[in-house]
PDB file of N, CA and C in Angstrom:
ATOM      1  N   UNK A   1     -55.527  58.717 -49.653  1.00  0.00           N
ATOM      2  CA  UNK A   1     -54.971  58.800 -48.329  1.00  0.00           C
ATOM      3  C   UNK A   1     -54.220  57.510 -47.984  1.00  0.00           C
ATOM      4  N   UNK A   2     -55.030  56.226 -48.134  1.00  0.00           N
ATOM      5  CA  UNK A   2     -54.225  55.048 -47.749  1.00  0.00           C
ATOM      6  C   UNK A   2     -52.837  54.573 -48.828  1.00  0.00           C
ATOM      7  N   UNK A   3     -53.135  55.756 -50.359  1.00  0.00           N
ATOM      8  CA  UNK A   3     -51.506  55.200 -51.226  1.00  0.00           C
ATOM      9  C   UNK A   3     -50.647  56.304 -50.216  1.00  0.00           C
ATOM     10  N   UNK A   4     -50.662  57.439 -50.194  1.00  0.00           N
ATOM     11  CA  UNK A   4     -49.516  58.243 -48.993  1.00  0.00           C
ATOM     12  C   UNK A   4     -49.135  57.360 -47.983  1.00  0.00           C
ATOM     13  N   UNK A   5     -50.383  57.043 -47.170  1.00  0.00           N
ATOM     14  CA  UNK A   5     -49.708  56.336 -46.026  1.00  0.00           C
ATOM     15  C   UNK A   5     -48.431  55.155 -46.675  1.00  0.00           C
ATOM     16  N   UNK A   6     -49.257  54.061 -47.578  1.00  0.00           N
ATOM     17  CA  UNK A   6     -48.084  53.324 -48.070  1.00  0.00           C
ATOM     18  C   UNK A   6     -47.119  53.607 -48.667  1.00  0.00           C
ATOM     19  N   UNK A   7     -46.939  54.676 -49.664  1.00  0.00           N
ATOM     20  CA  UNK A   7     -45.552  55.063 -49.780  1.00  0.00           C
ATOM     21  C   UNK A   7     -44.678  55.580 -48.371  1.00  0.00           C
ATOM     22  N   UNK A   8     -45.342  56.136 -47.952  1.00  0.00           N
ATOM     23  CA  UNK A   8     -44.586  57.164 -46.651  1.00  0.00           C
ATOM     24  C   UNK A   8     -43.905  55.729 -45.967  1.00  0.00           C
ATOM     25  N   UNK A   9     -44.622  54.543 -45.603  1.00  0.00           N
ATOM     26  CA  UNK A   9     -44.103  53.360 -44.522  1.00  0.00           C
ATOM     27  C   UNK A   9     -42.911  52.983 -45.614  1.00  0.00           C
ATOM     28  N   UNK A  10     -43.205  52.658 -46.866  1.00  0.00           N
ATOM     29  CA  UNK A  10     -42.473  52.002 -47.491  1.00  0.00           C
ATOM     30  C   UNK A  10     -40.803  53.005 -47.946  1.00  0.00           C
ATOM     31  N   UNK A  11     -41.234  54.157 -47.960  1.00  0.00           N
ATOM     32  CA  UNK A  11     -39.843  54.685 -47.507  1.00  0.00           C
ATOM     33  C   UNK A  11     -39.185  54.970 -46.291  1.00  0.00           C
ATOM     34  N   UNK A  12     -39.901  54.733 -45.401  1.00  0.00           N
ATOM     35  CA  UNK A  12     -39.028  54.466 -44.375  1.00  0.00           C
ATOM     36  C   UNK A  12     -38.735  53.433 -44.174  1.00  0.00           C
ATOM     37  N   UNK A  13     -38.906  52.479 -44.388  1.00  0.00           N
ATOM     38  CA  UNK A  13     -38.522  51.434 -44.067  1.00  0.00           C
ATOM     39  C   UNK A  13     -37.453  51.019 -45.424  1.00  0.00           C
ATOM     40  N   UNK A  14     -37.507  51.445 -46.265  1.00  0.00           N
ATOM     41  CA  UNK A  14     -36.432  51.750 -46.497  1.00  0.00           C
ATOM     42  C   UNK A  14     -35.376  52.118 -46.825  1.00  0.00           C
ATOM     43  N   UNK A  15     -35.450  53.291 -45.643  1.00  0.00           N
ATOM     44  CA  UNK A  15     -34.143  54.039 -45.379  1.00  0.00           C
ATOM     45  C   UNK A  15     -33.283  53.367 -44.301  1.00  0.00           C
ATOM     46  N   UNK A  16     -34.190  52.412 -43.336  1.00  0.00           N
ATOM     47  CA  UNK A  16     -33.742  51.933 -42.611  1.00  0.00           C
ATOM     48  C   UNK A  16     -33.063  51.399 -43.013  1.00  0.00           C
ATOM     49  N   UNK A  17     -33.181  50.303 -43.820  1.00  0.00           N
ATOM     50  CA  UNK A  17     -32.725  49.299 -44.533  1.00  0.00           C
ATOM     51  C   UNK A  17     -31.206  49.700 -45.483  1.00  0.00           C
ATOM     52  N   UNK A  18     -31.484  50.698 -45.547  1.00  0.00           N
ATOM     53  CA  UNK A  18     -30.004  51.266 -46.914  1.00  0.00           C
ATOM     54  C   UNK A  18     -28.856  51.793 -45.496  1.00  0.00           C
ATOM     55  N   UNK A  19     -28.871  51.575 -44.476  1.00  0.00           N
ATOM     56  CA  UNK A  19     -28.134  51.900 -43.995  1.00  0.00           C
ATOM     57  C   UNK A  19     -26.408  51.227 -44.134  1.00  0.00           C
ATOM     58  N   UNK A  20     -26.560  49.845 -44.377  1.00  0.00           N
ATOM     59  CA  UNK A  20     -25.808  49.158 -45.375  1.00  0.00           C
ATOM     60  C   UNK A  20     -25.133  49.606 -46.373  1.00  0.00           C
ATOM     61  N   UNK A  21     -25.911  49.854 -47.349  1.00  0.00           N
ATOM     62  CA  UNK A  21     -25.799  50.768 -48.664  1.00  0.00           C
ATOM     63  C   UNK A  21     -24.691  51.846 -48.455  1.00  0.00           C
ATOM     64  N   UNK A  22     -25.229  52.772 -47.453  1.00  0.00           N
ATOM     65  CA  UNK A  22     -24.749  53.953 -47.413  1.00  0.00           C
ATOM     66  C   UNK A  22     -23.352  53.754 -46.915  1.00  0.00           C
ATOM     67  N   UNK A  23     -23.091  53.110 -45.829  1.00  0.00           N
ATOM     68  CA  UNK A  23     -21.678  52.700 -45.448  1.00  0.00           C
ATOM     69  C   UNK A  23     -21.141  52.015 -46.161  1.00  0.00           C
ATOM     70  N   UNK A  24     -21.116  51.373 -47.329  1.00  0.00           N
ATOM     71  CA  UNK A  24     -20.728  50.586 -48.526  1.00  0.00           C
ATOM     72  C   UNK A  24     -20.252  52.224 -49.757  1.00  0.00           C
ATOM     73  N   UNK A  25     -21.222  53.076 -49.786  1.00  0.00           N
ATOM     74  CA  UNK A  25     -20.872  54.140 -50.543  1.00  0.00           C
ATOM     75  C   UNK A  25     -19.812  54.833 -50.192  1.00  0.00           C
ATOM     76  N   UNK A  26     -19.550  55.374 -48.915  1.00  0.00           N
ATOM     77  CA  UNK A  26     -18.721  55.463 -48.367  1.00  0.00           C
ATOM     78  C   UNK A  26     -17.432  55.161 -48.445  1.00  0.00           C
ATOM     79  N   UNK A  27     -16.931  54.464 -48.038  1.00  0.00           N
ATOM     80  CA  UNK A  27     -16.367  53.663 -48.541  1.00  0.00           C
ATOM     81  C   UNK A  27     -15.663  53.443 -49.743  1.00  0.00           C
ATOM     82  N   UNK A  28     -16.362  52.990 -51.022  1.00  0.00           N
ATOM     83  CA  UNK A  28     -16.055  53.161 -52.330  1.00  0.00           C
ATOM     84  C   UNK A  28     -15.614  55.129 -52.851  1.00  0.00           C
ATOM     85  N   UNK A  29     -16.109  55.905 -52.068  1.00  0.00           N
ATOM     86  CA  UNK A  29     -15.959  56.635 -52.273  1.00  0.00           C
ATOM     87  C   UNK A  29     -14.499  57.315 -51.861  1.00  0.00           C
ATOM     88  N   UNK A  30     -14.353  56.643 -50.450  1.00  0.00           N
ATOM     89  CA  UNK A  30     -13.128  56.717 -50.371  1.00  0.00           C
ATOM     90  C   UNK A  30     -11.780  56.005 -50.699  1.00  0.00           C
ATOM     91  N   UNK A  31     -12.559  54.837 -51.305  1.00  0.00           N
ATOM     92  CA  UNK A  31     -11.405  53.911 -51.799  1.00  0.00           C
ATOM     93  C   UNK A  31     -10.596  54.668 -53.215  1.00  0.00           C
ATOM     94  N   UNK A  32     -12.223  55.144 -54.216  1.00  0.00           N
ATOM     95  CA  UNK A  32     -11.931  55.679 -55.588  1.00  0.00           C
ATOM     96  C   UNK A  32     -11.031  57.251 -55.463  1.00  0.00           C
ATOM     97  N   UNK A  33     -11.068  57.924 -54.254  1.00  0.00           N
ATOM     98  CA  UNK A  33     -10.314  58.964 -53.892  1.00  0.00           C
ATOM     99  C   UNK A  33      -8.622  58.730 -53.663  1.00  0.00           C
ATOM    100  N   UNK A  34      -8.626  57.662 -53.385  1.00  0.00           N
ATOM    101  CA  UNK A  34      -6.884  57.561 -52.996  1.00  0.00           C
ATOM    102  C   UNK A  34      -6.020  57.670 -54.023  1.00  0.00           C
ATOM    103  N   UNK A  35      -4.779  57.783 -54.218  1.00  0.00           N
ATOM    104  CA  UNK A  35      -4.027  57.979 -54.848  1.00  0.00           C
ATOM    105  C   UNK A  35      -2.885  56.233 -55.018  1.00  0.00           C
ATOM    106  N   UNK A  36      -2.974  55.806 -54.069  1.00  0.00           N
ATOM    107  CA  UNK A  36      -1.939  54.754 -53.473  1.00  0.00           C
ATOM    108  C   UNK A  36      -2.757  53.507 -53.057  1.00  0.00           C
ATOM    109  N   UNK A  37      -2.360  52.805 -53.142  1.00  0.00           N
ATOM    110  CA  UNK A  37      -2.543  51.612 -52.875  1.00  0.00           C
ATOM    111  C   UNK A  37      -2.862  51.246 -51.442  1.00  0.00           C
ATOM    112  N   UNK A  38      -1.644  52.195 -50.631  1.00  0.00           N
ATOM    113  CA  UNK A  38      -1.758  51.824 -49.357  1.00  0.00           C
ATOM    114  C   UNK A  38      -2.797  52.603 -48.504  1.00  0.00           C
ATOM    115  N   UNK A  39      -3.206  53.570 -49.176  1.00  0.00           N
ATOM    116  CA  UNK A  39      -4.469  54.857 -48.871  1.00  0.00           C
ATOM    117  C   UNK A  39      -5.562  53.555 -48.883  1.00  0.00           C
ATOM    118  N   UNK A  40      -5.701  52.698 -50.176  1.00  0.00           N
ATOM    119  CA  UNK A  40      -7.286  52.485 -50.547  1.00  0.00           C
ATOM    120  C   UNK A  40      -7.268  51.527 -49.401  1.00  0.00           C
ATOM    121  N   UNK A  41      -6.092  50.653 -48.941  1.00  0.00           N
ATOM    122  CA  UNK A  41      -5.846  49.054 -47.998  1.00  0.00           C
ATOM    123  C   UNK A  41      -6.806  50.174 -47.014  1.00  0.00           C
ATOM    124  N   UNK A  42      -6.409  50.848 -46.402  1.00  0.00           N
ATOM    125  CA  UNK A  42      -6.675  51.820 -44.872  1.00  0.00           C
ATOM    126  C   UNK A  42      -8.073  52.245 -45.037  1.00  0.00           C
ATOM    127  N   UNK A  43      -8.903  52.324 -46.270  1.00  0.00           N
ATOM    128  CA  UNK A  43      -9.667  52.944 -46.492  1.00  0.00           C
ATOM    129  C   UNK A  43     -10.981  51.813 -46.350  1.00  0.00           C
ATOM    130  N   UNK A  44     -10.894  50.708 -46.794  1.00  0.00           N
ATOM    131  CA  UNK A  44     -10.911  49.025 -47.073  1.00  0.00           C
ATOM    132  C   UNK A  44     -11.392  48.886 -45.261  1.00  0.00           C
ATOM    133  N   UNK A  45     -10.481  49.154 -44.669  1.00  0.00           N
ATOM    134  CA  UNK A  45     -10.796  48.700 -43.429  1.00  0.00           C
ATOM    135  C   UNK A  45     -12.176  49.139 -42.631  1.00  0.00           C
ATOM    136  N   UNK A  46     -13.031  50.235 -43.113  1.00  0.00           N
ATOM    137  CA  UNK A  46     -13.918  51.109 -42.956  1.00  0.00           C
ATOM    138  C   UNK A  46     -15.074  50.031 -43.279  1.00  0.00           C
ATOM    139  N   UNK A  47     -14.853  48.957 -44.253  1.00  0.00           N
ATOM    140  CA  UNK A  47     -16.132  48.269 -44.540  1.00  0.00           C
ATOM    141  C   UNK A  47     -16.773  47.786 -43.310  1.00  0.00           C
ATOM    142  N   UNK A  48     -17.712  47.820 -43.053  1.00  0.00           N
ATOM    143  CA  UNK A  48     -18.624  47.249 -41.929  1.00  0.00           C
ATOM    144  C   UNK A  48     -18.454  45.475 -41.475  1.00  0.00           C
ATOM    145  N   UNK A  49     -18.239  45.472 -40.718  1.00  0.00           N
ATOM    146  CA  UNK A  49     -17.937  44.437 -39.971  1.00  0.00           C
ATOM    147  C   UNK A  49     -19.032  43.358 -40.181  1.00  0.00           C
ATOM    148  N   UNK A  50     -20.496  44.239 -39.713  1.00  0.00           N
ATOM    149  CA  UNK A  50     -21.535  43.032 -39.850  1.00  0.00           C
ATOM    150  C   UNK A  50     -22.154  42.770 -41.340  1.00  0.00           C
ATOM    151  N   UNK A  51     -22.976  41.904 -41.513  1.00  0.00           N
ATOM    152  CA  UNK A  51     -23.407  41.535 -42.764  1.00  0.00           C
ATOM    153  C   UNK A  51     -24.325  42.804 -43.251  1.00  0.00           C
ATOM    154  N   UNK A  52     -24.091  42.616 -44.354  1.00  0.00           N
ATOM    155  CA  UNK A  52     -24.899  44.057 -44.842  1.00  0.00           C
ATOM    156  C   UNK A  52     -25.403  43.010 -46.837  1.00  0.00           C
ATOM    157  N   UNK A  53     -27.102  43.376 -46.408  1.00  0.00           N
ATOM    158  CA  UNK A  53     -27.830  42.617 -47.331  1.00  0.00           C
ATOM    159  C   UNK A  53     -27.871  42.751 -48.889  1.00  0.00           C
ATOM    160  N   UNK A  54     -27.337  41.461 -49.397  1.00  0.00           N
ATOM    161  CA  UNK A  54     -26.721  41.697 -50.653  1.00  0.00           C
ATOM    162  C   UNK A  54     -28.190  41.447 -51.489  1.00  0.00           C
ATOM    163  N   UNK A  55     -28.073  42.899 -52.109  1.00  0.00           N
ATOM    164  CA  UNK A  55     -29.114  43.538 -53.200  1.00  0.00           C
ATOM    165  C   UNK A  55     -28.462  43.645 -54.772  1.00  0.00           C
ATOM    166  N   UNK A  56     -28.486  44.011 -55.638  1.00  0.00           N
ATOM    167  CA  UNK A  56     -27.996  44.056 -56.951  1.00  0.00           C
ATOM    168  C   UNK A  56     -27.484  45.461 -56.739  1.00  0.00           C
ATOM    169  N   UNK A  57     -28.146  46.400 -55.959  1.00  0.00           N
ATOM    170  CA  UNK A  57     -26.859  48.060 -55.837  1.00  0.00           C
ATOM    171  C   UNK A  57     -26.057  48.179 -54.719  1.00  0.00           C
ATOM    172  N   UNK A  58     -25.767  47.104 -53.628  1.00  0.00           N
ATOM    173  CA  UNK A  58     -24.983  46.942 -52.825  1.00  0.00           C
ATOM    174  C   UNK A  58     -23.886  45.969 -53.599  1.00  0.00           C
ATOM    175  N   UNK A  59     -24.361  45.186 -54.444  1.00  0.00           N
ATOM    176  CA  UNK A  59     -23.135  44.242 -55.330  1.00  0.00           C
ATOM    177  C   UNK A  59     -22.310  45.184 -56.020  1.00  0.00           C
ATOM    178  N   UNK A  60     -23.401  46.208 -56.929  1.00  0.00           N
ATOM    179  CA  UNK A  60     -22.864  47.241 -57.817  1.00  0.00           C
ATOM    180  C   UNK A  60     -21.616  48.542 -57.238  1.00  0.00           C
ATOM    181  N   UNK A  61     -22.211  48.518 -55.566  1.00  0.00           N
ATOM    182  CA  UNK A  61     -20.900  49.628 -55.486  1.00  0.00           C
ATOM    183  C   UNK A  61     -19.875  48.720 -54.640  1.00  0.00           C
ATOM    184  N   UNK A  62     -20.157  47.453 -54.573  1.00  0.00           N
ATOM    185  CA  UNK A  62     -18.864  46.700 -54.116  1.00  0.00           C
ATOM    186  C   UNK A  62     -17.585  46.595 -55.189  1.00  0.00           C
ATOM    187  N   UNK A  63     -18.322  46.025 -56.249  1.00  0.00           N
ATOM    188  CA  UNK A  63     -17.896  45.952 -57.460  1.00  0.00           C
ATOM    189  C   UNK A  63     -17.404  47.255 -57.817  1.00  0.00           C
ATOM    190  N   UNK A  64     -17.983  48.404 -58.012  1.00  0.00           N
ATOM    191  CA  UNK A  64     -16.909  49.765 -58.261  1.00  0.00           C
ATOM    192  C   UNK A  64     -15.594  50.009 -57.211  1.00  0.00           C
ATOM    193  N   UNK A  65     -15.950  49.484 -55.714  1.00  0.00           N
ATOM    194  CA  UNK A  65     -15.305  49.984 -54.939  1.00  0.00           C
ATOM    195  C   UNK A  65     -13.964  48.839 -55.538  1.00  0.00           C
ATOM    196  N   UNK A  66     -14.066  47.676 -55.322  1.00  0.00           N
ATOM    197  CA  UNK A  66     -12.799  46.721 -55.633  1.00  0.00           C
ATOM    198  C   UNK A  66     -12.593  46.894 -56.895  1.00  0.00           C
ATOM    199  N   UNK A  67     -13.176  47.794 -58.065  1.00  0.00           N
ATOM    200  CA  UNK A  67     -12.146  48.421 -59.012  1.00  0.00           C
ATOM    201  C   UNK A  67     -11.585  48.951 -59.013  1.00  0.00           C
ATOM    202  N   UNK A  68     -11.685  50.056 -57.743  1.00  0.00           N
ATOM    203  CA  UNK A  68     -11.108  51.024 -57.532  1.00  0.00           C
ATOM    204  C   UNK A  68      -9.761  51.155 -57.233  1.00  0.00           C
ATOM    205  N   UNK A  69      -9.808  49.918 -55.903  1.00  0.00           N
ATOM    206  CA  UNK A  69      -8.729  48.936 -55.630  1.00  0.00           C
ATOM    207  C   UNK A  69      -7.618  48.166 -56.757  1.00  0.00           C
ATOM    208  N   UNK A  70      -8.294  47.419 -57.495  1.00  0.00           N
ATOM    209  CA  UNK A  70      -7.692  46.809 -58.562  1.00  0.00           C
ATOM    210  C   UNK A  70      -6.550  48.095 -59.397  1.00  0.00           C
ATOM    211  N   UNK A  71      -7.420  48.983 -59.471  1.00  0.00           N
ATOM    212  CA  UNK A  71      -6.332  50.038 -60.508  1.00  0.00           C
ATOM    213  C   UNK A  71      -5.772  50.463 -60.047  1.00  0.00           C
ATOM    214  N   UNK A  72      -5.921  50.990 -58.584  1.00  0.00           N
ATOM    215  CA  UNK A  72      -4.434  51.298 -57.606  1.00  0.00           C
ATOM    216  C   UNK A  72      -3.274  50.320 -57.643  1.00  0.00           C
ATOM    217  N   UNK A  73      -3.528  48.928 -57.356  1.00  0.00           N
ATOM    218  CA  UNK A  73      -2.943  47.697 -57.411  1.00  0.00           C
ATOM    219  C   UNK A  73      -2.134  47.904 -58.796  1.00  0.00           C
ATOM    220  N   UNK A  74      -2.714  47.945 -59.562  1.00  0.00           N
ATOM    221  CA  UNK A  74      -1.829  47.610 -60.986  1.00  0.00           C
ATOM    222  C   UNK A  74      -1.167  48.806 -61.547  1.00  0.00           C
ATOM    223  N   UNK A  75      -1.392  50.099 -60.612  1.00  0.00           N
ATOM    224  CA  UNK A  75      -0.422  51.491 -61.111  1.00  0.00           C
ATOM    225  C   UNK A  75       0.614  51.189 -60.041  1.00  0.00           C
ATOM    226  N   UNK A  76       0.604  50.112 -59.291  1.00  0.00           N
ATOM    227  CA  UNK A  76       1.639  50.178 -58.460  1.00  0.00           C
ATOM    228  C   UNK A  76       2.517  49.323 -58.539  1.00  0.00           C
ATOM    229  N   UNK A  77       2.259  48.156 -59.627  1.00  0.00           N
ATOM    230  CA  UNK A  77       3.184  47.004 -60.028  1.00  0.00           C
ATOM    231  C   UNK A  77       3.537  47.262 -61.470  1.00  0.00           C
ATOM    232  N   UNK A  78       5.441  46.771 -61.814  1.00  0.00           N
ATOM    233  CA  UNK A  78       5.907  47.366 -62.494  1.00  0.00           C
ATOM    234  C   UNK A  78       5.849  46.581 -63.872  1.00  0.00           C
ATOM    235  N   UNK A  79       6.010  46.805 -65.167  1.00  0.00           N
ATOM    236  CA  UNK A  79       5.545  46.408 -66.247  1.00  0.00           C
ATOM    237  C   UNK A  79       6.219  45.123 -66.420  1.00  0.00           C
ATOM    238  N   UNK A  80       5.384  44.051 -66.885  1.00  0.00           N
ATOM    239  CA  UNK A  80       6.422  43.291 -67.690  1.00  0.00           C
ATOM    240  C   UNK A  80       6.723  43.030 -69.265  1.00  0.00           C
ATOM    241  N   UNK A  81       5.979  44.173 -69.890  1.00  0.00           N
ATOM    242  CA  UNK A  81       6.249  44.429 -71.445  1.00  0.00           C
ATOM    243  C   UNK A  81       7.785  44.985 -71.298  1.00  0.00           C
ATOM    244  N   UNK A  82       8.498  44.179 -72.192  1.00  0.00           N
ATOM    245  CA  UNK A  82       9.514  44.398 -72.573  1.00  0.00           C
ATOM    246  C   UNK A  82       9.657  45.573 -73.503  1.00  0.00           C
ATOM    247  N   UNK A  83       9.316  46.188 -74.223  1.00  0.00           N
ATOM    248  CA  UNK A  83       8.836  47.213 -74.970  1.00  0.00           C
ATOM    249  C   UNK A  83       8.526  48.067 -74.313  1.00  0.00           C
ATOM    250  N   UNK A  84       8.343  48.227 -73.349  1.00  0.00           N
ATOM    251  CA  UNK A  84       7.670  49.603 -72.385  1.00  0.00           C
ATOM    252  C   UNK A  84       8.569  50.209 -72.212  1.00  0.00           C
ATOM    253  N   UNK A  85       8.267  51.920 -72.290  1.00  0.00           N
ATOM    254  CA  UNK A  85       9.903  52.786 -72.473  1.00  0.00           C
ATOM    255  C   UNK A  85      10.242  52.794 -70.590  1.00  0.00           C
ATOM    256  N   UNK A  86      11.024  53.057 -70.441  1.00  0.00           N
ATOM    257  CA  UNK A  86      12.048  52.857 -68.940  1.00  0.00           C
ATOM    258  C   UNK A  86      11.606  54.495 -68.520  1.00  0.00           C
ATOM    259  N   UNK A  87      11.363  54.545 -67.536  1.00  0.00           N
ATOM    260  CA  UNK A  87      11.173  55.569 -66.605  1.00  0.00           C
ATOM    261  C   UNK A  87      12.549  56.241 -65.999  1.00  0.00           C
ATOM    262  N   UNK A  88      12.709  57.348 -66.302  1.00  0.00           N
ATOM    263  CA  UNK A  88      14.027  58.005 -65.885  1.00  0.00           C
ATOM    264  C   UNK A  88      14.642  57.797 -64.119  1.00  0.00           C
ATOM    265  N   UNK A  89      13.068  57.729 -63.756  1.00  0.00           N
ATOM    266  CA  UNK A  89      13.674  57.084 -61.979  1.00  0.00           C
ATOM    267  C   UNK A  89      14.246  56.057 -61.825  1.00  0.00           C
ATOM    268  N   UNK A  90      13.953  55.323 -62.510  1.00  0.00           N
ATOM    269  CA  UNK A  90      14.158  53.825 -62.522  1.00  0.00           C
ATOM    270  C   UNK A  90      15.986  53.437 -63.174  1.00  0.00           C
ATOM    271  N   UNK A  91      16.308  54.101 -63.687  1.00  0.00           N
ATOM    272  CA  UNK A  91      17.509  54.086 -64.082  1.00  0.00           C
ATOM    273  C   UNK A  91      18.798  54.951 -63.235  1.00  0.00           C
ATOM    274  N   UNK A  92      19.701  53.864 -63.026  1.00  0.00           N
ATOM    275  CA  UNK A  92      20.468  54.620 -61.866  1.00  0.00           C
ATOM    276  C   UNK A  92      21.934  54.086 -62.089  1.00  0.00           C
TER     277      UNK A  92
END
């Protein structure tokens, strides 16, 4: 009876606590959804304002989310391999 009770407190408390978390998932989720660069910036702005407690799986979906970012970023800047074949738009 008294291990129930302690699991039961200890998940609530925290759920409380992941509320952080969850708006951080969020987030990444919508960052990794965009198509554009300028989608993920707008999407970015959604992060929570106040401090939200850095754990090793709140680092982990920060870290996915600003990859997410990063590869939008770099499908949107243009090559500088000289070797890279030329894009038919691009020629005019």
């Amino acid at each position: 009876m008294v291990r129930r009770f302690v699991i039961c407190v200890a998940l609530v408390a925290g759920a409380c606590g992941n509320r952080g978390e969850a708006q951080l998932e969020e987030v990444r989720d919508a960052v990794c959804n965009c198509k554009t660069a300028s989608c993920a910036d707008e999407a970015m702005k959604a992060v929570p304002p106040h401090d939200i407690q850095s754990t090793p799986r709140t680092q982990h979906v920060a870290r996915e989310m600003l990859d997410c970012l990063a590869r939008l970023y770099s499908q949107g800047r243009p090559t500088t391999d000289p070797d890279a074949p030329i894009e038919a738009a691009t020629i005019r």
